[in-house]
Protein backbone atom coordinates (compact mmCIF):
# COMPACT_ATOMS: atom_id res chain seq x y z
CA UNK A 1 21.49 -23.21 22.13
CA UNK A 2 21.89 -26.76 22.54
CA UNK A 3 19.97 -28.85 20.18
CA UNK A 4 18.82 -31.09 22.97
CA UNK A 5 17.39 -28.54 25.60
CA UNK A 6 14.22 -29.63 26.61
CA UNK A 7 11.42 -27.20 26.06
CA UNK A 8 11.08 -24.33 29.06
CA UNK A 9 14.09 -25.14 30.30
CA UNK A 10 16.72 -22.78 31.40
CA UNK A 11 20.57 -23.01 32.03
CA UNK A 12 22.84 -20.11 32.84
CA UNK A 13 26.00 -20.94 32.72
CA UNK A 14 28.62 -18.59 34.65
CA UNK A 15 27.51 -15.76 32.99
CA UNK A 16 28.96 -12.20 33.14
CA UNK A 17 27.24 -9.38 31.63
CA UNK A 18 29.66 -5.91 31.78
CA UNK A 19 28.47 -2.21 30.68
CA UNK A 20 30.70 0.55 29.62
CA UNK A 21 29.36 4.02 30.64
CA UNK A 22 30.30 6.69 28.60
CA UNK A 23 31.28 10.21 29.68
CA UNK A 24 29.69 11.51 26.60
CA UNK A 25 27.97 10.94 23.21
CA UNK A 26 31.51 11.82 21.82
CA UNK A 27 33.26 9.49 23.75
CA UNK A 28 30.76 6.77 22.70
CA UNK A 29 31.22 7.40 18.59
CA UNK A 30 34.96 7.46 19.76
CA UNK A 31 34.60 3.62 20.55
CA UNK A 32 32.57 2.93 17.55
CA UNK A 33 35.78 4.42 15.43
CA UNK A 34 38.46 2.78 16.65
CA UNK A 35 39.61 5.44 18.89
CA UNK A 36 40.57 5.79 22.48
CA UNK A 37 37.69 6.69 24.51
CA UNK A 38 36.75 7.46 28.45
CA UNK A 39 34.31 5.25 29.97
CA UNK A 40 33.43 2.96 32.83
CA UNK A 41 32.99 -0.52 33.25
CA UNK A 42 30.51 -1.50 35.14
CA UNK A 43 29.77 -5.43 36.05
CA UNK A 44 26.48 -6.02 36.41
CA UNK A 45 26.79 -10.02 37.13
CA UNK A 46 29.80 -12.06 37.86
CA UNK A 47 29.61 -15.72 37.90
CA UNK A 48 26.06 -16.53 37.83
CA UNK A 49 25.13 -19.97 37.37
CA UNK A 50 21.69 -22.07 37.90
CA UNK A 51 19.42 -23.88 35.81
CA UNK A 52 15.21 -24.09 35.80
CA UNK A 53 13.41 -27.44 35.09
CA UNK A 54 10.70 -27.01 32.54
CA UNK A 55 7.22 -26.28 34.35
CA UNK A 56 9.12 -24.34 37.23
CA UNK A 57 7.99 -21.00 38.34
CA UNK A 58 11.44 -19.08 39.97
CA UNK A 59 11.13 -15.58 42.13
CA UNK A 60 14.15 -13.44 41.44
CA UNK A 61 15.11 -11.10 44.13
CA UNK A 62 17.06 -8.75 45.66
CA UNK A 63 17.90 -4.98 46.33
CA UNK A 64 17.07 -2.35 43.25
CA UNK A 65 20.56 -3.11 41.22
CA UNK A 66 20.90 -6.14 42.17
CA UNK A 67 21.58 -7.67 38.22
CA UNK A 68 17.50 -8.88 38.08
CA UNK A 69 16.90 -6.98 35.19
CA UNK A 70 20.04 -7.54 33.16
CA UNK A 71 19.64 -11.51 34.02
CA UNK A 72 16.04 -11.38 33.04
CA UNK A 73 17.10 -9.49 29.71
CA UNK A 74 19.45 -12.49 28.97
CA UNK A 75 17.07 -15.03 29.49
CA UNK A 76 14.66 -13.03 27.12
CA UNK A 77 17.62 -12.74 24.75
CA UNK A 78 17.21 -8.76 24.18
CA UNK A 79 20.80 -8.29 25.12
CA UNK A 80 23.96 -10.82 25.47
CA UNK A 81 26.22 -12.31 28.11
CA UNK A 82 29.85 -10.26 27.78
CA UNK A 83 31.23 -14.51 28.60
CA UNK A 84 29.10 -17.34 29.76
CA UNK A 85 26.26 -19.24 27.87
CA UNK A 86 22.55 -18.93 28.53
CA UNK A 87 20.27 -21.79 27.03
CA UNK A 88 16.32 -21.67 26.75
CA UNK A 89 14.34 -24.49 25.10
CA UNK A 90 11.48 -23.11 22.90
CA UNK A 91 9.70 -19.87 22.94
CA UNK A 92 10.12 -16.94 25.68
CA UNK A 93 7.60 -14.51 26.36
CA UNK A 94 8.78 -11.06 28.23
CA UNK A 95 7.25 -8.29 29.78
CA UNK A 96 10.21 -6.20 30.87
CA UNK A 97 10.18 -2.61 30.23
CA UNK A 98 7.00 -1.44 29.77
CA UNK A 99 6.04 -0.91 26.22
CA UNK A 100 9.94 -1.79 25.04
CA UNK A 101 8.42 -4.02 22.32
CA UNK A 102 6.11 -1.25 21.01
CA UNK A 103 6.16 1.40 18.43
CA UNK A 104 4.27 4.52 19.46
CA UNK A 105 2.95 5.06 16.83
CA UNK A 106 1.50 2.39 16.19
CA UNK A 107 -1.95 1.14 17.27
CA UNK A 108 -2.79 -1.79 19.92
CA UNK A 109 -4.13 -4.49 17.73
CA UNK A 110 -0.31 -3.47 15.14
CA UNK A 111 1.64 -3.89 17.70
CA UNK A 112 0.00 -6.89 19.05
CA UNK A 113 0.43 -8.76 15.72
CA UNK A 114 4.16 -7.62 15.78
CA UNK A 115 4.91 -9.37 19.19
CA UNK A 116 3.72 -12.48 17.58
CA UNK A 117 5.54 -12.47 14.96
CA UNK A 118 8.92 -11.60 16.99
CA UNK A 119 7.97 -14.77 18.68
CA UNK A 120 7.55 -17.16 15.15
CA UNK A 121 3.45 -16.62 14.91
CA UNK A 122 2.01 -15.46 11.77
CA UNK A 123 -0.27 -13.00 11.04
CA UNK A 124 -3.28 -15.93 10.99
CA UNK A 125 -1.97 -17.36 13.94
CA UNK A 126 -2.28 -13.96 16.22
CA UNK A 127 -5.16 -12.74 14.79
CA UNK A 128 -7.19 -16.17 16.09
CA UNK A 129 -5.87 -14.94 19.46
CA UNK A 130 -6.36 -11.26 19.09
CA UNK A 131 -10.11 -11.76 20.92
CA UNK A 132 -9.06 -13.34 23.94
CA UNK A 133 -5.89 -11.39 24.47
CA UNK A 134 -8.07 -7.73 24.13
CA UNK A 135 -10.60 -9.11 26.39
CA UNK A 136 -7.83 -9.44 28.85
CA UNK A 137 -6.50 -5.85 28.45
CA UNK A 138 -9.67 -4.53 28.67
CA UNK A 139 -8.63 -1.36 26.45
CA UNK A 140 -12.09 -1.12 24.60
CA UNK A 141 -12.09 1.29 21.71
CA UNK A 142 -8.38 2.07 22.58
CA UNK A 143 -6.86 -0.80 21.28
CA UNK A 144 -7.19 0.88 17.69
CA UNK A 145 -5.44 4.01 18.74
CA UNK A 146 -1.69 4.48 18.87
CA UNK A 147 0.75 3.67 21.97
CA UNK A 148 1.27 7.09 22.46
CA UNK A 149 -1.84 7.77 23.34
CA UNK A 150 -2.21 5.13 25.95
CA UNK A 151 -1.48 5.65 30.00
CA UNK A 152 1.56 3.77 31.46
CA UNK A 153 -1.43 1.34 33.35
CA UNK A 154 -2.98 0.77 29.66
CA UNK A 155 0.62 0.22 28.33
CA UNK A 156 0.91 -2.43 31.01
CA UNK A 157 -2.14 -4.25 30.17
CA UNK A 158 -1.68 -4.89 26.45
CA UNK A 159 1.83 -5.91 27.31
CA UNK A 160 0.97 -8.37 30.10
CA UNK A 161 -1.88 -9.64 28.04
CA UNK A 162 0.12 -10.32 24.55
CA UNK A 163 3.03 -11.95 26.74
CA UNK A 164 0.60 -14.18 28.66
CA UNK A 165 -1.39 -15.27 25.05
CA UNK A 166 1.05 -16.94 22.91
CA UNK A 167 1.63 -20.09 24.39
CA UNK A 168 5.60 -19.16 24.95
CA UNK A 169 7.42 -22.01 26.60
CA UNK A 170 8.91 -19.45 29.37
CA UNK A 171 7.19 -16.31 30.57
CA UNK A 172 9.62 -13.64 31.50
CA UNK A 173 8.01 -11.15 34.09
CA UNK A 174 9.81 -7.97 35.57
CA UNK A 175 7.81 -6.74 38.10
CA UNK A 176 4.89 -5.93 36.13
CA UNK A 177 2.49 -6.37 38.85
CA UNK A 178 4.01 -2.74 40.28
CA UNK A 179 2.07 -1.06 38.14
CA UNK A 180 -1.91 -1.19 37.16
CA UNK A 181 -4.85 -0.60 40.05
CA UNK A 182 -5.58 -3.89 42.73
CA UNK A 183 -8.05 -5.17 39.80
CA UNK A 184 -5.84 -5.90 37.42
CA UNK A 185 -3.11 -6.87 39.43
CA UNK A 186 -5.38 -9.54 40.87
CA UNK A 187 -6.26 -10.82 37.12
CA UNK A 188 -2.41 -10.67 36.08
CA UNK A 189 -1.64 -12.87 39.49
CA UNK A 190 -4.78 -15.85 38.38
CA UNK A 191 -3.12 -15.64 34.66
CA UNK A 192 0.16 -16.46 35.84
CA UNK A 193 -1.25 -19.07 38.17
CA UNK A 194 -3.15 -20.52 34.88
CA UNK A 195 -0.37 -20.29 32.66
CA UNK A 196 1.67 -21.96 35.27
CA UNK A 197 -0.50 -25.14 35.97
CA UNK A 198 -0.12 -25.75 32.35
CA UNK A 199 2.79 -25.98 32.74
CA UNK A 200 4.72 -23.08 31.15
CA UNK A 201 8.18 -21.98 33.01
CA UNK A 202 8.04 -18.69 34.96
CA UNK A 203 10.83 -16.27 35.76
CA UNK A 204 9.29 -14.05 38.12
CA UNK A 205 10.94 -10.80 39.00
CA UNK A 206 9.41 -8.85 42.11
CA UNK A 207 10.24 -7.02 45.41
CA UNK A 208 6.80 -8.33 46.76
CA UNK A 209 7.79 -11.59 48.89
CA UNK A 210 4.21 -12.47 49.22
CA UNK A 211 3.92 -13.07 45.26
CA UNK A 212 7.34 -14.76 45.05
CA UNK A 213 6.41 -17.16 48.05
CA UNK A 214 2.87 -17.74 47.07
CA UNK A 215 3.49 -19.30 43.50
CA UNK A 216 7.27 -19.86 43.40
CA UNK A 217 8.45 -23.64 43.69
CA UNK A 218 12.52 -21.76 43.99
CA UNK A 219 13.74 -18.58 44.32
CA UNK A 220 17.30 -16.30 43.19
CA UNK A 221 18.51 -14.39 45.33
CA UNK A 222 20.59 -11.65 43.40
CA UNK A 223 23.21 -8.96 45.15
CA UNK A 224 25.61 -6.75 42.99
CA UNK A 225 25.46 -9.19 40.51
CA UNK A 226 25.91 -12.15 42.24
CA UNK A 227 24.35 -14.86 43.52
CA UNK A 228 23.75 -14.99 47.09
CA UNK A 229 21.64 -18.09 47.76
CA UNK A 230 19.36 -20.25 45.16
CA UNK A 231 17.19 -23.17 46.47
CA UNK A 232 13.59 -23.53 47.48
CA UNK A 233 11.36 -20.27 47.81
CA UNK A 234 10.42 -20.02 51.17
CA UNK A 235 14.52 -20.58 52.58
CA UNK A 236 15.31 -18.31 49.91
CA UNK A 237 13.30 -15.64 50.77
CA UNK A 238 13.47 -15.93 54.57
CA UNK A 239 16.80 -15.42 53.98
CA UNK A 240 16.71 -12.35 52.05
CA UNK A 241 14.35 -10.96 54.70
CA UNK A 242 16.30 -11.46 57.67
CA UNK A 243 19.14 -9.80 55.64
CA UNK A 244 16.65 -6.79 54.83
CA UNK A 245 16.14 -6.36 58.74
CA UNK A 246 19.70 -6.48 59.83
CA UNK A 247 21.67 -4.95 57.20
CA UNK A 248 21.75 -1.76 59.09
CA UNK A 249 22.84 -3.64 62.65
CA UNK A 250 25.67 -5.00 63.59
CA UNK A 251 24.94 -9.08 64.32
CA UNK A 252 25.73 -9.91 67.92
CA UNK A 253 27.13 -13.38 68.03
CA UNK A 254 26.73 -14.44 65.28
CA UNK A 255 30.15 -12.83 63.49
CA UNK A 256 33.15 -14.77 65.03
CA UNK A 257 35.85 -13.62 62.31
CA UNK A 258 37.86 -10.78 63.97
CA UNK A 259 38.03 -8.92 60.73
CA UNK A 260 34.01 -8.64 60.69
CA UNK A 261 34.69 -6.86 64.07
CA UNK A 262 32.86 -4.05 64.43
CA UNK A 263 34.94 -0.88 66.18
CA UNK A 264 33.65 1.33 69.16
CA UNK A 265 31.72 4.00 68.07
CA UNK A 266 32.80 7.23 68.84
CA UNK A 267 30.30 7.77 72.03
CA UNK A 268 29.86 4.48 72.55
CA UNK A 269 28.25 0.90 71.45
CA UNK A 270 26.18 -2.26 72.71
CA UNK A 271 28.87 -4.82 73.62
CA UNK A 272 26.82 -7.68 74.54
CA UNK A 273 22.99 -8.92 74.91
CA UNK A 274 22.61 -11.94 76.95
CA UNK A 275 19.20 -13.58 77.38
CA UNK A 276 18.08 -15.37 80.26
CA UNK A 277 21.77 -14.73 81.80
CA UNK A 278 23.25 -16.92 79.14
CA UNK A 279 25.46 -16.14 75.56
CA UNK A 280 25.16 -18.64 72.96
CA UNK A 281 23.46 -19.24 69.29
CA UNK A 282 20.71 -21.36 70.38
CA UNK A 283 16.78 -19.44 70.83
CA UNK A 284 15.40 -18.19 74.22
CA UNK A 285 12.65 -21.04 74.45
CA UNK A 286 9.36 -19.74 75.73
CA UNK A 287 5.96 -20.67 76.50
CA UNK A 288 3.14 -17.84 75.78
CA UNK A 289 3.35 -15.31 78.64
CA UNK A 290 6.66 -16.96 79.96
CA UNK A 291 9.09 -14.50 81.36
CA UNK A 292 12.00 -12.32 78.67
CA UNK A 293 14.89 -11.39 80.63
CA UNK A 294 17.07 -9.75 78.80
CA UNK A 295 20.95 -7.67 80.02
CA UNK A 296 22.36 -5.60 78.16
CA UNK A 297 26.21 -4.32 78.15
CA UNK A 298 27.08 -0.94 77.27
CA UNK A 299 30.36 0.86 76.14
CA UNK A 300 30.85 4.09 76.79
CA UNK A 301 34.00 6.47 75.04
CA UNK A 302 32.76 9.86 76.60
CA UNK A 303 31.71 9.12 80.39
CA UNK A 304 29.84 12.28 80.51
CA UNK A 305 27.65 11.30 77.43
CA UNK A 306 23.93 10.67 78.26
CA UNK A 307 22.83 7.52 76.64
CA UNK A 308 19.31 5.67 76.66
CA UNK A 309 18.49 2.06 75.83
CA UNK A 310 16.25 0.65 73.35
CA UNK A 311 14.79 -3.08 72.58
CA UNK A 312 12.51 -4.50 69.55
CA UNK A 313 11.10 -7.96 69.24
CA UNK A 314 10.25 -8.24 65.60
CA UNK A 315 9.01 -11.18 63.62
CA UNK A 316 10.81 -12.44 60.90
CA UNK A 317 8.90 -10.79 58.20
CA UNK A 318 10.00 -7.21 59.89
CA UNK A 319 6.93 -6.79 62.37
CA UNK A 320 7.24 -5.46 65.77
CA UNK A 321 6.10 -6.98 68.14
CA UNK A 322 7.48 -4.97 71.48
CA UNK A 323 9.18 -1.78 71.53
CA UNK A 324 10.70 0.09 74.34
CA UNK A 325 12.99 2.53 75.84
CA UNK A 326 14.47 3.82 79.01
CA UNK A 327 13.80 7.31 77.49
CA UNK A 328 9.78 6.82 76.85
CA UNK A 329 9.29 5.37 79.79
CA UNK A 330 11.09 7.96 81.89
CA UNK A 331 14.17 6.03 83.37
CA UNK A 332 17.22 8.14 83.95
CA UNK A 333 19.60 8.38 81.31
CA UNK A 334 23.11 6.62 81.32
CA UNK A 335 26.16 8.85 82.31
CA UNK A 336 29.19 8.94 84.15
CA UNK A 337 30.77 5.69 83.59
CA UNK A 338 32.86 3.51 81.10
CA UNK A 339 30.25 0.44 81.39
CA UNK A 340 26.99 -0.14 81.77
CA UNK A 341 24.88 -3.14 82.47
CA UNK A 342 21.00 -2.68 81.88
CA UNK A 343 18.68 -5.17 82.34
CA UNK A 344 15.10 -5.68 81.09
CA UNK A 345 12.09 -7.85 81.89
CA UNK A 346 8.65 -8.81 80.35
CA UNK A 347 6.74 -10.45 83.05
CA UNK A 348 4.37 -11.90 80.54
CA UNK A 349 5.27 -11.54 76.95
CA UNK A 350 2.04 -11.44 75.57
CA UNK A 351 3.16 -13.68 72.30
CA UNK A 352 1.43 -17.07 70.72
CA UNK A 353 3.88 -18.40 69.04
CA UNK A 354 6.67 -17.62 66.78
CA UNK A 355 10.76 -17.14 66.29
CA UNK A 356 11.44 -13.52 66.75
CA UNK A 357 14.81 -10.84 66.05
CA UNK A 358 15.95 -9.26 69.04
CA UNK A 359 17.45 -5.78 68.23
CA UNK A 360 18.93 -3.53 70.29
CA UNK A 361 19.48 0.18 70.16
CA UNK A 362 22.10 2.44 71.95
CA UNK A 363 20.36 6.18 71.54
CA UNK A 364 21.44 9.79 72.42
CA UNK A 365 19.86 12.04 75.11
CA UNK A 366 16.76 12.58 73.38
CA UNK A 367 15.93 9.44 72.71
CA UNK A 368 16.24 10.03 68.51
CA UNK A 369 19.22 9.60 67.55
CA UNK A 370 21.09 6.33 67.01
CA UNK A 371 24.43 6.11 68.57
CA UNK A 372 24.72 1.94 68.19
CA UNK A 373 22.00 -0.76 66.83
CA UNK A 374 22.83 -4.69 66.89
CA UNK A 375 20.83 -7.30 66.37
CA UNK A 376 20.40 -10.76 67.73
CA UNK A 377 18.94 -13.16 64.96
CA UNK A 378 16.45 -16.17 65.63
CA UNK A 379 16.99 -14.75 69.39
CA UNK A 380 13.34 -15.63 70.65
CA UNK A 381 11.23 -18.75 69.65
CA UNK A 382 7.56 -19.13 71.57
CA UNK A 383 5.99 -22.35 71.22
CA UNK A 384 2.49 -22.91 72.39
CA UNK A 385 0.82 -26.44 73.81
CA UNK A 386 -1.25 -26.63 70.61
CA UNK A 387 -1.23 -24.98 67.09
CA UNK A 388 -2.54 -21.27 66.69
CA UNK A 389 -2.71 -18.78 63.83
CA UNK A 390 -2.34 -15.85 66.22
CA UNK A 391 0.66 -13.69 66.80
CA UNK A 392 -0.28 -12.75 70.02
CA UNK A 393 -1.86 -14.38 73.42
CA UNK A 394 -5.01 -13.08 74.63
CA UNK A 395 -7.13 -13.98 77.73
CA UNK A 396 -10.12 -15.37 76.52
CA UNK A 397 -12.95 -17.67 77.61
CA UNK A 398 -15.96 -19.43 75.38
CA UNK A 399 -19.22 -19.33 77.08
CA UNK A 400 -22.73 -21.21 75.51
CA UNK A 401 -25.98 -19.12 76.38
């Protein structure tokens, strides 16, 4: 570490962290002598690099093995980078695994002391915070009994509040707020708020967006162990959502490399969507209850396949706003030809205001099964006169009696 780091701040430094998986406890003691063994290597990051000003609270995300974990584990300094540097000024707190820190056997208030003295805090020191930190874990009588003995929510409680009561310089949370009851996860969300205007640094590992955009000044956005964007929390996480609701679809228009190309299915595909009766990257502008045309172009491998069309409107955090299908509302089902072109129309799209995802689905017969789904991003954006919190327009009149 870098004798001039300035306290609760963080630099990774193109770090790579690899794992070898053994076959076999065999294989493993094979390593450990010297001899030839069989075993994988598994990278779980490659080339991450960012760094956290002191006082910062920053949301890591991303799909379940991402790398959060192992980078969080690194920052807490329970493992080591296989190459790179990682540098933290002053004292890091962790709550990562559950109960990792404790001995079973021991009681609450033992194993308690021994977390503050992994951190540099003698025995005086911990015991003058002892009071406030059981108060917070609300154990009771428990926190004389052994680990073992505890539920995974008690575990959780005593861990959160020993990580959050020793003053550490950075606070290292893996998405502790999964587990407990809506009570405590609402007192673990004001702690980290406190702890945070005082300025401590927060890594913040969750899958809830909500927590990472509500107190996160900058977010991480982690995929197979590497970095996929890193900035402010909101673009960060907008990001990673829009990803979430298209990483099933193919993007329409917004792919212009041939080798992203995406082949004809073998029944058949949605080869265009054109909006208004025009291609092109910018938003359908609309007032509220302004007219959505939309045309859609169908390929079709087996002529005598039935097909039906679907459309979704959905906001960018994933929520529909208008679904619908030739099959549920009883139109005839495609067949006989090599092309299609199907065309759809909202009157009055009932909308306030918002930018919307436009996805379209190419479905079988019945109406269940997916042939073909795309996905037009940013494709609708309603703006109304004057500012509104709704997501929808509704007739309405105010009347004094």
């Amino acid at each position: 570490m870098t004798s001039d780091l300035r306290r609760g701040a963080v630099t990774v430094a193109d770090v790579h962290k690899w794992y070898r998986v053994y076959a076999s406890p065999t294989e493993r003691l094979k390593r450990v002598l010297g001899r030839p063994s069989r075993h994988l290597e598994f990278q779980a990051l490659d080339s991450v690099s960012f760094a956290v000003e002191p006082g910062t609270a920053l949301g890591i995300i991303g799909e379940n093995g991402a790398g959060k974990s192992t980078l969080l584990k690194l920052i807490a300094g329970t493992t080591r980078p296989t190459a790179g540097a990682v540098e933290v000024g002053g004292v890091v707190a962790a709550i990562l695994e559950l109960g990792a820190a404790f001995h079973s056997e021991f009681s609450g208030r033992d194993n308690a002391i021994l977390y503050g003295a992994l951190l540099g805090l003698d025995r005086q020191d911990m015991e003058r915070r002892l009071p406030s930190i059981f108060d917070f874990a609300e154990l009771g009588e428990f926190i004389n009994h052994p680990i073992r003995s505890y539920s995974t929510g008690m575990v959780m409680r005593l861990a959160f509040a020993v990580a959050t009561g020793v003053d550490a310089d950075v606070l290292v949370v893996d998405e502790a707020l999964a587990v407990g009851d809506g009570y405590f996860q609402k007192k673990c969300i004001d702690r980290i708020r406190e702890i945070h205007g005082r300025g401590t640094t927060i890594l913040f590992c969750s899958h809830s967006m909500y927590y990472v955009t509500m107190f996160c000044e900058r977010a991480l956005w982690l995929a197979s162990g590497r970095m996929q964007r890193f900035g402010p929390a909101k673009e960060v996480v907008d990001a990673y959502e829009e990803y979430l609701l298209v990483r099933d679809k193919r993007r329409l228009g917004r792919d212009p490399s041939p080798a992203q190309a995406v082949p004809i299915a073998k029944v058949g595909r949605v080869a265009a969507i054109r909006l208004a009766g025009r291609d092109g990257e910018a938003p359908l502008e609309l007032t509220p209850g302004g007219t959505l045309d939309l045309e859609v172009e169908v390929e079709s491998t087996r002529p005598e396949e039935r097909f039906h069309v679907a459309a979704a409107l959905d906001t960018l955090d994933g929520r529909c706003v208008l679904g619908v299908s030739t099959a549920w509302d009883g139109v005839a089902p495609l067949q006989g030809h090599e092309r299609y072109r199907i065309a759809l129309t909202v009157p009055e799209l009932p909308v306030a205001s918002g930018t919307f995802h436009l996805s379209v689905f190419l479905l079988d017969e019945s109406g269940l099964a997916v042939h073909d789904q795309t996905v037009v991003t940013n494709a609708v954006r309603v703006t109304a006169p004057s500012w509104t919190p709704s997501l929808i327009e509704v007739a309405h009149h105010w009347e004094r009696r």
